[in-house]
N, C-alpha and C. Protein backbone atom coordinates (compact mmCIF):
# COMPACT_ATOMS: atom_id res chain seq x y z
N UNK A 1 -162.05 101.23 -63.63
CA UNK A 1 -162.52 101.94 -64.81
C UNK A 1 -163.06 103.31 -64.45
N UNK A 2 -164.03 103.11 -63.48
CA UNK A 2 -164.20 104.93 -62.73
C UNK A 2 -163.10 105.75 -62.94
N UNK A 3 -162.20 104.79 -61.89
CA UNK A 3 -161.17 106.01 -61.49
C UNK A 3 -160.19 106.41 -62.73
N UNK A 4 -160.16 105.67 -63.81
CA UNK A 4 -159.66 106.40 -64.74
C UNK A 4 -160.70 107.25 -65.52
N UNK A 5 -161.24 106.95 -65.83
CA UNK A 5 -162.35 108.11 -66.14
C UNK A 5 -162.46 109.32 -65.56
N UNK A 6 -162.53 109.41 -64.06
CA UNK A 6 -162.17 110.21 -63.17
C UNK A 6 -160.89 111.22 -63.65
N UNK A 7 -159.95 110.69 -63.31
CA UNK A 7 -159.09 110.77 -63.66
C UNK A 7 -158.45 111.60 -65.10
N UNK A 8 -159.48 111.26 -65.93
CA UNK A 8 -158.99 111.84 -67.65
C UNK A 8 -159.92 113.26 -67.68
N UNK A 9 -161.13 112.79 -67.11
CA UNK A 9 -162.17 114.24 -67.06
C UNK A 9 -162.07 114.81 -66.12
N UNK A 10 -162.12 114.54 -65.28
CA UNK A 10 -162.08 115.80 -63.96
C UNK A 10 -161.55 116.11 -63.80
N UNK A 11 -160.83 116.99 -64.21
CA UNK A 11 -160.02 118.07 -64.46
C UNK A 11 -159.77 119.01 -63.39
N UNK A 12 -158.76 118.58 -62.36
CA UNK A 12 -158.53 120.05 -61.23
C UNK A 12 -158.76 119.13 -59.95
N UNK A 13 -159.48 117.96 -60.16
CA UNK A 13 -159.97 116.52 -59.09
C UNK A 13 -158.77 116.48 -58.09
N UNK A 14 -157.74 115.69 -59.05
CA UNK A 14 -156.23 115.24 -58.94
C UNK A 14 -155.33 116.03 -59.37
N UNK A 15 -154.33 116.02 -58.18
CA UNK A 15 -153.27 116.68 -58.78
C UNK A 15 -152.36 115.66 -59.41
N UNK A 16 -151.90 116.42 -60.35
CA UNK A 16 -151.06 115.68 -61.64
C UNK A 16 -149.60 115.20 -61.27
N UNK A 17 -149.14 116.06 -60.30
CA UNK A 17 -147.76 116.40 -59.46
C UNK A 17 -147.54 114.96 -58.81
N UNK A 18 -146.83 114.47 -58.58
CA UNK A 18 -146.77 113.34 -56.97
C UNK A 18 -145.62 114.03 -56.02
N UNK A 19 -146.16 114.13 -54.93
CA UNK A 19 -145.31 114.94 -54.24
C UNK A 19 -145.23 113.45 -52.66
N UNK A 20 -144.22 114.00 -52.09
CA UNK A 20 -143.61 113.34 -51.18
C UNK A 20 -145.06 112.86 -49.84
N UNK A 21 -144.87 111.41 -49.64
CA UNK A 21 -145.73 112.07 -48.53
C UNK A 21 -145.71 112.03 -47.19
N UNK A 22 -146.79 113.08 -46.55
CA UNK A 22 -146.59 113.52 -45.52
C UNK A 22 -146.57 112.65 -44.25
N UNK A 23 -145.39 113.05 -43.17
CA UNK A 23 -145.24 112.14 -42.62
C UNK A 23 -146.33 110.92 -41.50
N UNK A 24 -147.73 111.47 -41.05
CA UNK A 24 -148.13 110.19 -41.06
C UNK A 24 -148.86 109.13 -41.75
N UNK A 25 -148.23 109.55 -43.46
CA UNK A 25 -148.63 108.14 -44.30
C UNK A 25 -147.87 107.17 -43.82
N UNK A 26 -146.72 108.01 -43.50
CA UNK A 26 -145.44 106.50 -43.73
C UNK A 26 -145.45 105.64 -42.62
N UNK A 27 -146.46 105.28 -41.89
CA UNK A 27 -146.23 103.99 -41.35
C UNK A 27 -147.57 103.16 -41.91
N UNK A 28 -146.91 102.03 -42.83
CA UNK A 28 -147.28 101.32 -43.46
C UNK A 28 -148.27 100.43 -42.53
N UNK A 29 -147.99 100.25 -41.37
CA UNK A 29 -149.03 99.20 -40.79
C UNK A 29 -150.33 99.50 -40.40
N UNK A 30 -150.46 101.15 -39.79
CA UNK A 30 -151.65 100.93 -40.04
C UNK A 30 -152.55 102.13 -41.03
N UNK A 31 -151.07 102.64 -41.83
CA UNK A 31 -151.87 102.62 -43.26
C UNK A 31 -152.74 101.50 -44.12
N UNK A 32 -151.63 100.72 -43.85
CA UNK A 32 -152.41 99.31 -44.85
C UNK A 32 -153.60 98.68 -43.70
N UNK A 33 -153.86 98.83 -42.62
CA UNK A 33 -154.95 98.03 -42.09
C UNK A 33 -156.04 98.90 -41.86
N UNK A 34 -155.92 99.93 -41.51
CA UNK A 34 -157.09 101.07 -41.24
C UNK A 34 -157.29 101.76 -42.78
N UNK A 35 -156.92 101.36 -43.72
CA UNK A 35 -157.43 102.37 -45.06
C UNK A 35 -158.33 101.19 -46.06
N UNK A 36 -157.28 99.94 -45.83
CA UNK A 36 -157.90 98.31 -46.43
C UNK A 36 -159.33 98.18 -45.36
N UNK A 37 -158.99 98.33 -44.50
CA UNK A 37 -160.59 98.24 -43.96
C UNK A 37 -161.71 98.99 -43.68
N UNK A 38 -161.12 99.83 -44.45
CA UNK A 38 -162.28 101.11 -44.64
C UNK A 38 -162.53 100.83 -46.19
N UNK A 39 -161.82 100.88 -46.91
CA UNK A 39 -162.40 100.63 -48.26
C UNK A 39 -163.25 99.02 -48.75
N UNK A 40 -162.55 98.35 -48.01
CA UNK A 40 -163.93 96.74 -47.90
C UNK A 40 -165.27 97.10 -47.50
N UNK A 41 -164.85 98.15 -46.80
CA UNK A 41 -166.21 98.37 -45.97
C UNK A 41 -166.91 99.19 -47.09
N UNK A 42 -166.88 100.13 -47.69
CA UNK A 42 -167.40 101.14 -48.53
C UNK A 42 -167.39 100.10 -49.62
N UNK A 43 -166.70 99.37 -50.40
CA UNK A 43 -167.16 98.22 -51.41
C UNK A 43 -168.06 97.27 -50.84
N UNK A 44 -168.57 97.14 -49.95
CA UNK A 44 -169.55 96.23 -49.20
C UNK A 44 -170.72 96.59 -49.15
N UNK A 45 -170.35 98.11 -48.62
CA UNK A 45 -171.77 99.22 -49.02
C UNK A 45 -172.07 99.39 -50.51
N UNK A 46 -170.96 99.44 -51.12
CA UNK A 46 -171.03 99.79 -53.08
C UNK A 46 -171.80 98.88 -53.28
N UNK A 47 -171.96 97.52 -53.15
CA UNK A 47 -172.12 96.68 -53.57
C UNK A 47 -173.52 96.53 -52.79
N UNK A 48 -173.88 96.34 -51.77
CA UNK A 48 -175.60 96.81 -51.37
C UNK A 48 -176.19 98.18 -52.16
N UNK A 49 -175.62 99.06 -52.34
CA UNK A 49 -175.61 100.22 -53.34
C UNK A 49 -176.25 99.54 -54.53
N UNK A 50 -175.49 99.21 -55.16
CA UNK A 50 -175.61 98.40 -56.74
C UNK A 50 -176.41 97.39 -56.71
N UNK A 51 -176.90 96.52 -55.86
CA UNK A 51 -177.80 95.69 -55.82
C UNK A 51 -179.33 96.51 -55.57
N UNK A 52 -179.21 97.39 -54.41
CA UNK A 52 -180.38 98.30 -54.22
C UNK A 52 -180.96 98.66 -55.65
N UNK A 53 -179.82 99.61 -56.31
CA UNK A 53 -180.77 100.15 -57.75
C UNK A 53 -180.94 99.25 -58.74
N UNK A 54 -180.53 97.95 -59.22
CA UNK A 54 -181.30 96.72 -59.54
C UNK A 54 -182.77 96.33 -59.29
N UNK A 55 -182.82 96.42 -58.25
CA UNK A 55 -183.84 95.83 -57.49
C UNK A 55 -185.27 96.94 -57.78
N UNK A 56 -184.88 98.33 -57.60
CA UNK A 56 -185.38 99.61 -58.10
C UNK A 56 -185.93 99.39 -59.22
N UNK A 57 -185.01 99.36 -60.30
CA UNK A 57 -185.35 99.32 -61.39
C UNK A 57 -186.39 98.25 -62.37
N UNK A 58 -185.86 97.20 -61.86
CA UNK A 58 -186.76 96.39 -62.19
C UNK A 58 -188.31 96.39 -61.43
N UNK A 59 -188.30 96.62 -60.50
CA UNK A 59 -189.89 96.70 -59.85
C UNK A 59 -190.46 97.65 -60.65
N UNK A 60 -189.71 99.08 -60.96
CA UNK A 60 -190.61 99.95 -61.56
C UNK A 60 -190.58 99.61 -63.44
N UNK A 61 -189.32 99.44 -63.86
CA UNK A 61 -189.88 99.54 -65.56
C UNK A 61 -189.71 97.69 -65.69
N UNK A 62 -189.62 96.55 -64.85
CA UNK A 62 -189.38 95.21 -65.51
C UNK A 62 -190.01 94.59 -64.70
N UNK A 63 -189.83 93.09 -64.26
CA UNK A 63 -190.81 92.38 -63.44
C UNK A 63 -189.72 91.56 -62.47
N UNK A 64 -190.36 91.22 -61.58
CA UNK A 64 -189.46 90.56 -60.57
C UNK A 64 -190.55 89.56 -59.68
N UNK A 65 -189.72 88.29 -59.54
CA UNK A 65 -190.88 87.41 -58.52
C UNK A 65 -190.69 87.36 -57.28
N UNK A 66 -191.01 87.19 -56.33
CA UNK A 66 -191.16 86.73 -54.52
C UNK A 66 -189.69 86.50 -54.26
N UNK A 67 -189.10 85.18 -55.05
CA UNK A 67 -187.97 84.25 -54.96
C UNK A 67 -187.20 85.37 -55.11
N UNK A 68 -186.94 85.99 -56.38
CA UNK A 68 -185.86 86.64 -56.79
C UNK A 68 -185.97 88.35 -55.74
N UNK A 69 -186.72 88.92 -55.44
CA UNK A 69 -186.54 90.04 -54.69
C UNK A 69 -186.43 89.64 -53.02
N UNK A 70 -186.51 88.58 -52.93
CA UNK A 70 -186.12 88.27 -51.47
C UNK A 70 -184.19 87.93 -52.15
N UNK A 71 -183.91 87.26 -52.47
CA UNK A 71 -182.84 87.01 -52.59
C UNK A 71 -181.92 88.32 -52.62
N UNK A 72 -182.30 89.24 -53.59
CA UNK A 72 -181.85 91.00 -53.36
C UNK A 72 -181.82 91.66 -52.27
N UNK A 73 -183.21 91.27 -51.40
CA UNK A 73 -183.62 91.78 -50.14
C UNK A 73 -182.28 91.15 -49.16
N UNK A 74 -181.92 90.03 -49.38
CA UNK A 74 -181.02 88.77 -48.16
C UNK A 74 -179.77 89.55 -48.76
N UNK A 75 -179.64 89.35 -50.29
CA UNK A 75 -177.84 90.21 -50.29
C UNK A 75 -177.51 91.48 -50.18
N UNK A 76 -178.71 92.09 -49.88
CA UNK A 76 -178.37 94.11 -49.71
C UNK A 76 -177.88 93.82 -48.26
N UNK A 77 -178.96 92.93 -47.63
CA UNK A 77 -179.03 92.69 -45.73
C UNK A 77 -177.28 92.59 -45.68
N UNK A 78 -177.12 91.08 -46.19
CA UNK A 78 -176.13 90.68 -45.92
C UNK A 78 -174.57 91.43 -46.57
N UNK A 79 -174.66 92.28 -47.10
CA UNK A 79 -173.51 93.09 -47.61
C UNK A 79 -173.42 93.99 -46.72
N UNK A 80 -174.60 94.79 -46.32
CA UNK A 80 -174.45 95.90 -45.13
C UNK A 80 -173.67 95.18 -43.69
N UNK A 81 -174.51 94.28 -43.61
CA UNK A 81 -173.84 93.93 -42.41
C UNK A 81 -172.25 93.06 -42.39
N UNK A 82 -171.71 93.26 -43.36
CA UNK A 82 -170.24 93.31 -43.51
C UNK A 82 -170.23 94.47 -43.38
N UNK A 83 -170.39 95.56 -44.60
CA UNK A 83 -170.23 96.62 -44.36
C UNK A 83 -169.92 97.52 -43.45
N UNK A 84 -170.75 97.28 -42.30
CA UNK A 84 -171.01 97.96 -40.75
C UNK A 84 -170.30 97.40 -39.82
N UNK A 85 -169.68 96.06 -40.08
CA UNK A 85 -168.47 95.50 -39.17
C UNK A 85 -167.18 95.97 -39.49
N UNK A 86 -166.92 96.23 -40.79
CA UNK A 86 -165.80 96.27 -41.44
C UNK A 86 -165.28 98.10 -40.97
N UNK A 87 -166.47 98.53 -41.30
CA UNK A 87 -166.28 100.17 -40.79
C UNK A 87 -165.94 100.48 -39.49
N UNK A 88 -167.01 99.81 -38.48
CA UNK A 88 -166.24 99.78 -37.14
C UNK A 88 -164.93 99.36 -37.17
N UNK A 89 -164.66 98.49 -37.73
CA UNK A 89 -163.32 98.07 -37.09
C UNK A 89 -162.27 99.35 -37.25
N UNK A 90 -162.69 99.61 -39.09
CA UNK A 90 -161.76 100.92 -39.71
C UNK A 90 -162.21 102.06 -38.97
N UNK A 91 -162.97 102.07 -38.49
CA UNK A 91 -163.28 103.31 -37.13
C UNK A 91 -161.93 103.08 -36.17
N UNK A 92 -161.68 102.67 -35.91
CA UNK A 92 -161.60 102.16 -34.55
C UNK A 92 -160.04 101.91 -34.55
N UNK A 93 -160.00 101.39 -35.93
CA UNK A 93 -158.58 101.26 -35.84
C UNK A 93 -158.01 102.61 -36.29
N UNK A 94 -158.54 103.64 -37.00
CA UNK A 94 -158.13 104.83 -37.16
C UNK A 94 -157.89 105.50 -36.28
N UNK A 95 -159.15 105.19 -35.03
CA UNK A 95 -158.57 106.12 -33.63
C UNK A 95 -157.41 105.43 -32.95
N UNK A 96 -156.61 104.63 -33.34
CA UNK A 96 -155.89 103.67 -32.54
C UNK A 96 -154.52 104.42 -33.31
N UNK A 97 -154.65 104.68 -34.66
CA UNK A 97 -153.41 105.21 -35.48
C UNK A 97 -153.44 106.65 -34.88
N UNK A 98 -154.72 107.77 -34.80
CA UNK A 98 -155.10 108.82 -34.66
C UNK A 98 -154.39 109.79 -33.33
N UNK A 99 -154.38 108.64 -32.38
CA UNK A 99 -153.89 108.68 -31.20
C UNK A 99 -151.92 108.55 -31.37
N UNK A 100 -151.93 107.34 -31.74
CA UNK A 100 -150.48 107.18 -32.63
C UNK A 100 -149.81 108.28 -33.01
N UNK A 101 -150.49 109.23 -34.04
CA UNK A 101 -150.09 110.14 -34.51
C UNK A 101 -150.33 111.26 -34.45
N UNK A 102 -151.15 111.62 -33.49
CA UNK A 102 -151.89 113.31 -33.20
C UNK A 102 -151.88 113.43 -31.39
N UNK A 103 -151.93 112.26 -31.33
CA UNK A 103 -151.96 111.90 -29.29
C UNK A 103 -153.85 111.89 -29.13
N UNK A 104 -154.75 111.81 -29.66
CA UNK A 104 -155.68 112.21 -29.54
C UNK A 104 -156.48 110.76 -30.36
N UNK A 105 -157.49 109.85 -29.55
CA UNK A 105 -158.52 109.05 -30.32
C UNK A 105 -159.54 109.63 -31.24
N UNK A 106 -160.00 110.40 -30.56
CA UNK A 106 -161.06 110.98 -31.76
C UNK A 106 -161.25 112.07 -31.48
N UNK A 107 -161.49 113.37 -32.58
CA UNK A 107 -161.54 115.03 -32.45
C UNK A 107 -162.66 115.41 -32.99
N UNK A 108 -163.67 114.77 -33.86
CA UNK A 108 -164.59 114.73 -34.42
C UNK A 108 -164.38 116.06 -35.75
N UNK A 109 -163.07 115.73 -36.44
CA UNK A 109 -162.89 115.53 -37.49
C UNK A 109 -163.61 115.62 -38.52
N UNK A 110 -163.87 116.51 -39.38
CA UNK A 110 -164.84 115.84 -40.58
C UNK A 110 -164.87 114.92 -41.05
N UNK A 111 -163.85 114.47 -41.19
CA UNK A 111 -163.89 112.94 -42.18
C UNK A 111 -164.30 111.62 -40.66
N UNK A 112 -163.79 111.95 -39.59
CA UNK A 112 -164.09 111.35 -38.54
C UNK A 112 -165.62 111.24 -38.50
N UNK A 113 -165.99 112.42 -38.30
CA UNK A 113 -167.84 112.65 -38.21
C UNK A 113 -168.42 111.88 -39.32
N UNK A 114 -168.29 111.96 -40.38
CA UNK A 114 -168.63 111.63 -41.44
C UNK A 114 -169.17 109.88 -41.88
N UNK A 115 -167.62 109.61 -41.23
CA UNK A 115 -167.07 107.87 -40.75
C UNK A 115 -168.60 107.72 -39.93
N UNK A 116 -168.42 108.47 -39.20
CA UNK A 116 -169.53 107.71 -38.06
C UNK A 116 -171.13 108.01 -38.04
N UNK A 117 -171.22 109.06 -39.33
CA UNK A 117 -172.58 109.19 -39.60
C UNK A 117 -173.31 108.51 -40.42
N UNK A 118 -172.09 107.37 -41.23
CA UNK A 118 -171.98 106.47 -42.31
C UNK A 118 -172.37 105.31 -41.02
N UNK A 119 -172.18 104.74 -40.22
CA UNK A 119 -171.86 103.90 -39.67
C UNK A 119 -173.19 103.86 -38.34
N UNK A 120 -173.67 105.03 -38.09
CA UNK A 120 -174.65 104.83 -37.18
C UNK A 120 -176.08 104.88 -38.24
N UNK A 121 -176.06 105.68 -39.51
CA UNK A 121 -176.87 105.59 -40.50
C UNK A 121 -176.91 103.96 -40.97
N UNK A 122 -176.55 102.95 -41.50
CA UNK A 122 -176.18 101.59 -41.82
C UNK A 122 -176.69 100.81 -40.15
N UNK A 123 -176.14 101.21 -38.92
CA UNK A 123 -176.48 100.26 -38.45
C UNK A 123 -178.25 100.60 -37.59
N UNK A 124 -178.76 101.95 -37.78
CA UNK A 124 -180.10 101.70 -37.95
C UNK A 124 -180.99 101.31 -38.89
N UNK A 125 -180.66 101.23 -40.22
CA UNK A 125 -181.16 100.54 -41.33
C UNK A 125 -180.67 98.91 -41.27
N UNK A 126 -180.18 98.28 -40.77
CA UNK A 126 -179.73 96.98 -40.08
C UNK A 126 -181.38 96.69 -38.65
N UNK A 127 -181.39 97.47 -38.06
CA UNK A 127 -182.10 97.75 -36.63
C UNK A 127 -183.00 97.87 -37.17
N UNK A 128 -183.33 98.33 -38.56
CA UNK A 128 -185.14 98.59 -38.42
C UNK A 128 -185.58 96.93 -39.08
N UNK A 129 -184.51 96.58 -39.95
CA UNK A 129 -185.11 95.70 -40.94
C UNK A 129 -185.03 94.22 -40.08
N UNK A 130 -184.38 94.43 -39.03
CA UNK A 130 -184.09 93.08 -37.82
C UNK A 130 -185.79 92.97 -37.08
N UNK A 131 -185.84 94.49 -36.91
CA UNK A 131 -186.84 94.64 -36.09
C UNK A 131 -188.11 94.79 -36.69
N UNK A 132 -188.14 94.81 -37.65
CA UNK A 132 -189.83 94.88 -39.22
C UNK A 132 -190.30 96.03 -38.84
N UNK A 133 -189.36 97.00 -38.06
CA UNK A 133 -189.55 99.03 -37.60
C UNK A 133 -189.68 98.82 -39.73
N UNK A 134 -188.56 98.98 -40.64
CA UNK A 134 -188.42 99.52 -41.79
C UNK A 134 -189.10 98.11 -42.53
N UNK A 135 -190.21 98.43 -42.97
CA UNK A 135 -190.44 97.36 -44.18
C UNK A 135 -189.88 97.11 -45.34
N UNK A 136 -190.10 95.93 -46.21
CA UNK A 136 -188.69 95.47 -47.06
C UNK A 136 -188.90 96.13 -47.92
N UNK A 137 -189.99 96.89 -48.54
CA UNK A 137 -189.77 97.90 -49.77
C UNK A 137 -188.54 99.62 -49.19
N UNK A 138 -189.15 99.81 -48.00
CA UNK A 138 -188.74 101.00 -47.88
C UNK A 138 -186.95 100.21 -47.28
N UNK A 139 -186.57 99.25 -47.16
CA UNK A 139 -185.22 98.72 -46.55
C UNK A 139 -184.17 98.78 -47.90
N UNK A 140 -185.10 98.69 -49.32
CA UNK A 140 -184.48 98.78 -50.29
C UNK A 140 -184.59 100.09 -50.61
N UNK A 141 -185.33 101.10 -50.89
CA UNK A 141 -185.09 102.43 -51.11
C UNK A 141 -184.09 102.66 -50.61
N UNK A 142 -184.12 102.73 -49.23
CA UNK A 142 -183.21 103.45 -47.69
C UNK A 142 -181.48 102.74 -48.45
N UNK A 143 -181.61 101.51 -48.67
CA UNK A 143 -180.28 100.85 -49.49
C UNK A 143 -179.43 101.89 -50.51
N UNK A 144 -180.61 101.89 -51.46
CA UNK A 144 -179.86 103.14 -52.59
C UNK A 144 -180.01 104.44 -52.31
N UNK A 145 -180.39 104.68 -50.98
CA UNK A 145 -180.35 106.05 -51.13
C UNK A 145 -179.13 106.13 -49.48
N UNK A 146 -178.79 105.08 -48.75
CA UNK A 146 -177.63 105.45 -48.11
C UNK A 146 -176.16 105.70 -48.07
N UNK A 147 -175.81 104.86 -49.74
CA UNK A 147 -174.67 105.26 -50.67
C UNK A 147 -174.05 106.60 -50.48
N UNK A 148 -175.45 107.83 -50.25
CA UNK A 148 -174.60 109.02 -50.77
C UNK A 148 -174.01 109.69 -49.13
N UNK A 149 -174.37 108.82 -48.27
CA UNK A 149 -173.39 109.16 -46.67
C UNK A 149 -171.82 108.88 -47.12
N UNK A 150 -171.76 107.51 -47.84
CA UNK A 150 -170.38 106.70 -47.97
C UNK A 150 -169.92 108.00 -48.99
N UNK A 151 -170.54 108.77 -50.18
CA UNK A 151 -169.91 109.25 -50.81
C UNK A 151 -169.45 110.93 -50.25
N UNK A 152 -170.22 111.13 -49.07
CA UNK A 152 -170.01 112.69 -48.28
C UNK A 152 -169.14 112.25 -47.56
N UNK A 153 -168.63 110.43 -47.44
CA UNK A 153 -167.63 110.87 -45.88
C UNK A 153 -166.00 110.64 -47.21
N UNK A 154 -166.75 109.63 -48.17
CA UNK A 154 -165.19 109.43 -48.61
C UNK A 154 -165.08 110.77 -49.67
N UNK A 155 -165.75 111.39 -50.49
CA UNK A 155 -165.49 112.23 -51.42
C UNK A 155 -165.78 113.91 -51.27
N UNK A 156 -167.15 114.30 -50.32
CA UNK A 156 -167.61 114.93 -49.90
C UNK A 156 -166.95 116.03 -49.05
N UNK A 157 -165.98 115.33 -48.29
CA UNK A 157 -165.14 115.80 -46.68
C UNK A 157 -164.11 116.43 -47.54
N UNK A 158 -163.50 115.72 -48.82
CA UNK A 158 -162.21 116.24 -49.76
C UNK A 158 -162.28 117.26 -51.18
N UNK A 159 -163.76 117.56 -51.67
CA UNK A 159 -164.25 118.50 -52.41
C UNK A 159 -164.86 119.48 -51.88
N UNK A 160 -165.31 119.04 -50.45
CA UNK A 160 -166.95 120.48 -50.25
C UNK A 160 -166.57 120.81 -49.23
N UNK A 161 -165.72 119.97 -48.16
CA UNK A 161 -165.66 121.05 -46.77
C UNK A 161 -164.64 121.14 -47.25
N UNK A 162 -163.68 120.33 -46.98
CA UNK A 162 -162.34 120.88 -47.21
C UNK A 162 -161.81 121.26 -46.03
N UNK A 163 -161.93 120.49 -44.87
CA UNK A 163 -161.35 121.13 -43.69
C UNK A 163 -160.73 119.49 -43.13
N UNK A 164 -159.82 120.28 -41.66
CA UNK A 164 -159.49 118.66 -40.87
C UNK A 164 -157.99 118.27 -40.84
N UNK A 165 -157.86 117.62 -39.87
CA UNK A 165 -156.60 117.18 -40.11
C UNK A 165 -156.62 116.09 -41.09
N UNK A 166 -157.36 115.33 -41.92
CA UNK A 166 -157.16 114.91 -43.13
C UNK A 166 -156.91 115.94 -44.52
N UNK A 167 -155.95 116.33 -44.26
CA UNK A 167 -155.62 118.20 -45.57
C UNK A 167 -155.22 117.06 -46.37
N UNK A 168 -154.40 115.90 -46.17
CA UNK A 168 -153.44 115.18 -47.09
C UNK A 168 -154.20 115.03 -48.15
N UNK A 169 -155.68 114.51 -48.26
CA UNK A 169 -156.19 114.15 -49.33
C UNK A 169 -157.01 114.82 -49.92
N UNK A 170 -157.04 115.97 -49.85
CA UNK A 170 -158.35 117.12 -50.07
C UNK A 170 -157.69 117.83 -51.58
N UNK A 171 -158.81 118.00 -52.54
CA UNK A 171 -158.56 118.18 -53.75
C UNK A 171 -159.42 119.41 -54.30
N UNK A 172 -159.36 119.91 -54.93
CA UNK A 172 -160.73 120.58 -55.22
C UNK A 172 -161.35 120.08 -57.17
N UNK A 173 -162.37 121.12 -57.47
CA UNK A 173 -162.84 120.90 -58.67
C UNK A 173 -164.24 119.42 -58.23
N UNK A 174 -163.95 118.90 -57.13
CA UNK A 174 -164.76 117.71 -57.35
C UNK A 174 -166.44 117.57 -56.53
N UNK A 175 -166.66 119.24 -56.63
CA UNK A 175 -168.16 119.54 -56.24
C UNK A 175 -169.10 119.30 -57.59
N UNK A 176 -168.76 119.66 -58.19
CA UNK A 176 -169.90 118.93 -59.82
C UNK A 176 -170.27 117.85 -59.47
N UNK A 177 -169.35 116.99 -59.58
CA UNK A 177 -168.91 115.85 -59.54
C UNK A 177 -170.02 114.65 -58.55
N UNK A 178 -170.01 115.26 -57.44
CA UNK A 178 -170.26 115.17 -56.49
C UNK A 178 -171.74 115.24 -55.85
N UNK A 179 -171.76 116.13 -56.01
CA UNK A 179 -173.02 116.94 -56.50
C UNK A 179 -174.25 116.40 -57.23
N UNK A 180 -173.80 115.78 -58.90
CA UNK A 180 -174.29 115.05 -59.86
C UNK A 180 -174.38 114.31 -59.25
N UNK A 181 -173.94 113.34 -58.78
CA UNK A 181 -174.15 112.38 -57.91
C UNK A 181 -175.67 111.64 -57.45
N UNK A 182 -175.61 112.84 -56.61
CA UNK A 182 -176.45 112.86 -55.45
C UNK A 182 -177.97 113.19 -56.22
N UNK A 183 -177.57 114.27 -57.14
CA UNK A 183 -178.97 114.62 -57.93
C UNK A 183 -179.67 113.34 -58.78
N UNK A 184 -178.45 113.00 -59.52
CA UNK A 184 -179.14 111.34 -60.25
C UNK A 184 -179.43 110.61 -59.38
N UNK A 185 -179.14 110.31 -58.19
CA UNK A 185 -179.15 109.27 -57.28
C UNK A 185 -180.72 109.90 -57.00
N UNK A 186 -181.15 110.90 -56.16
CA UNK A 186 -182.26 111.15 -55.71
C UNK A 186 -183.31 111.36 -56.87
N UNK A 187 -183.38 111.56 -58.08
CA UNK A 187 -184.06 111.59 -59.06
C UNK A 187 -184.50 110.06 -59.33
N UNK A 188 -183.49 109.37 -59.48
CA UNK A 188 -183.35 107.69 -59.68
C UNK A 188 -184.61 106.93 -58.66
N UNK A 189 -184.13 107.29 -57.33
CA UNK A 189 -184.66 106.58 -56.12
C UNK A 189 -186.69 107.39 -56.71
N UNK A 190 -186.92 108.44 -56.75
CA UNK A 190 -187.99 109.21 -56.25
C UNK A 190 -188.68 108.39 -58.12
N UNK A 191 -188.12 108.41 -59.14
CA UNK A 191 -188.73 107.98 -60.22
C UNK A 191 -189.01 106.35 -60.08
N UNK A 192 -188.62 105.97 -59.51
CA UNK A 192 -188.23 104.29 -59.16
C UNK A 192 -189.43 103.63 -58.07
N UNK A 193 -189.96 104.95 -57.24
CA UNK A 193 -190.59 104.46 -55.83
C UNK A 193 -192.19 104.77 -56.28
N UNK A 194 -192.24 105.21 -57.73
CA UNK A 194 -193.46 105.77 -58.17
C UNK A 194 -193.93 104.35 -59.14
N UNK A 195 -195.08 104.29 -58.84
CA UNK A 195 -196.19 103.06 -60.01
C UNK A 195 -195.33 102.11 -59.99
N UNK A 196 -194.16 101.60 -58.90
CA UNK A 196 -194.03 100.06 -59.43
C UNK A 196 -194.84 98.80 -59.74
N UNK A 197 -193.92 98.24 -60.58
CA UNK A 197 -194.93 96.59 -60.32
C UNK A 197 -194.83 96.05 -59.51
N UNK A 198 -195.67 95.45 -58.75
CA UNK A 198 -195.72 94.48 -57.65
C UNK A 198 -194.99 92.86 -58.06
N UNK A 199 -194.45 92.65 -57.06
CA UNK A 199 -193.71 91.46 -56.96
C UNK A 199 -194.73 90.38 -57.16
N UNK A 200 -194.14 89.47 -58.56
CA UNK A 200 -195.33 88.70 -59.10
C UNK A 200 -194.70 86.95 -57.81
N UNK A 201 -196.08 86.50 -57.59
CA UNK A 201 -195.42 85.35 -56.60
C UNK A 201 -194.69 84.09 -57.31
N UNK A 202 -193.74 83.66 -56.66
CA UNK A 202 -192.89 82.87 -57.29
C UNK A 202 -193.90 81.38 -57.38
N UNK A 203 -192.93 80.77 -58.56
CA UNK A 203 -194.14 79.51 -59.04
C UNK A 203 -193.39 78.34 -57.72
């Protein structure tokens, strides 16, 4: 539903054209395994994402008990840490195609850098909350507010730098876009972390 929305309004986002593509899409194998496992991984994060601002919201304008914000607390945990496996792998297997197709594992790439600033960001927010370094209020902030790495490496690298040997997917028009984003997101988090209610104890 986004992406058609996307799609009807953003205007200049997508090109309208379909043009041929360039030759290292076309090997299907590890198109389909290094792009499928990068996007599980970023829906893994979406989805700790989307649970994070739940969890937000209700502490500050609704009520929430012990039981139920630990349970939020266990599925943000436990989505990231798919998340952060799933990305390595799509790391990893990209430098395996990268090499395949450029002779080279890793060039540090924008979208490469990006990958891995997503990925060392996630697995110290994993490291603090293992280690009680990040306490569980600030493990959920840090949740909804690490979304917008996933959205600078997947959307960010193809509207705002615009550089790389990833040219194939780079679009323009989608700095608003983008942009907005990040502003609701940090407005959201900073209105959310102010006068909550405290977690009432479960019966």
């Amino acid at each position: 539903m986004l992406c058609l929305f996307m799609l009807i309004f953003a205007h200049g986002m997508l090109d309208s054209s379909i043009s041929p593509l360039v030759p290292v899409l076309r090997d299907n194998f590890w198109l389909s395994t290094h792009v499928t496992t990068i996007i599980l991984s970023y829906a893994a994060l979406a989805l700790s994402w989307m649970v994070a601002n739940i969890t937000l919201f209700k502490m500050r304008f609704g009520t929430i008990d012990a039981k139920e914000y630990k349970f939020h607390q266990d599925l943000i945990y436990t989505c990231i840490k798919v998340g952060v496996v799933l990305l390595a792998a799509g790391i990893i297997l990209g430098g395996v195609w990268a090499d395949y197709s450029w002779g080279r594992f890793w060039g540090w790439d924008p979208k490469e850098t990006w990958s891995l600033i997503v990925l060392l960001f996630y697995m110290i927010l994993l490291h603090g909350k293992y280690s009680s370094w990040i306490n569980t209020h600030r493990f959920v902030l840090m949740s909804a507010a690490g979304f917008m790495t996933v959205m600078m490496a997947w959307f960010g690298v193809n509207y705002i730098l615009a550089a790389g040997l990833h040219s194939y997917g780079f679009s323009e028009g989608g700095a608003i876009f983008l942009g907005s984003f990040f502003l609701i997101q940090t407005i959201y988090i900073i209105v959310c972390s102010k006068n909550q209610t405290k977690v009432k104890a479960s019966a």
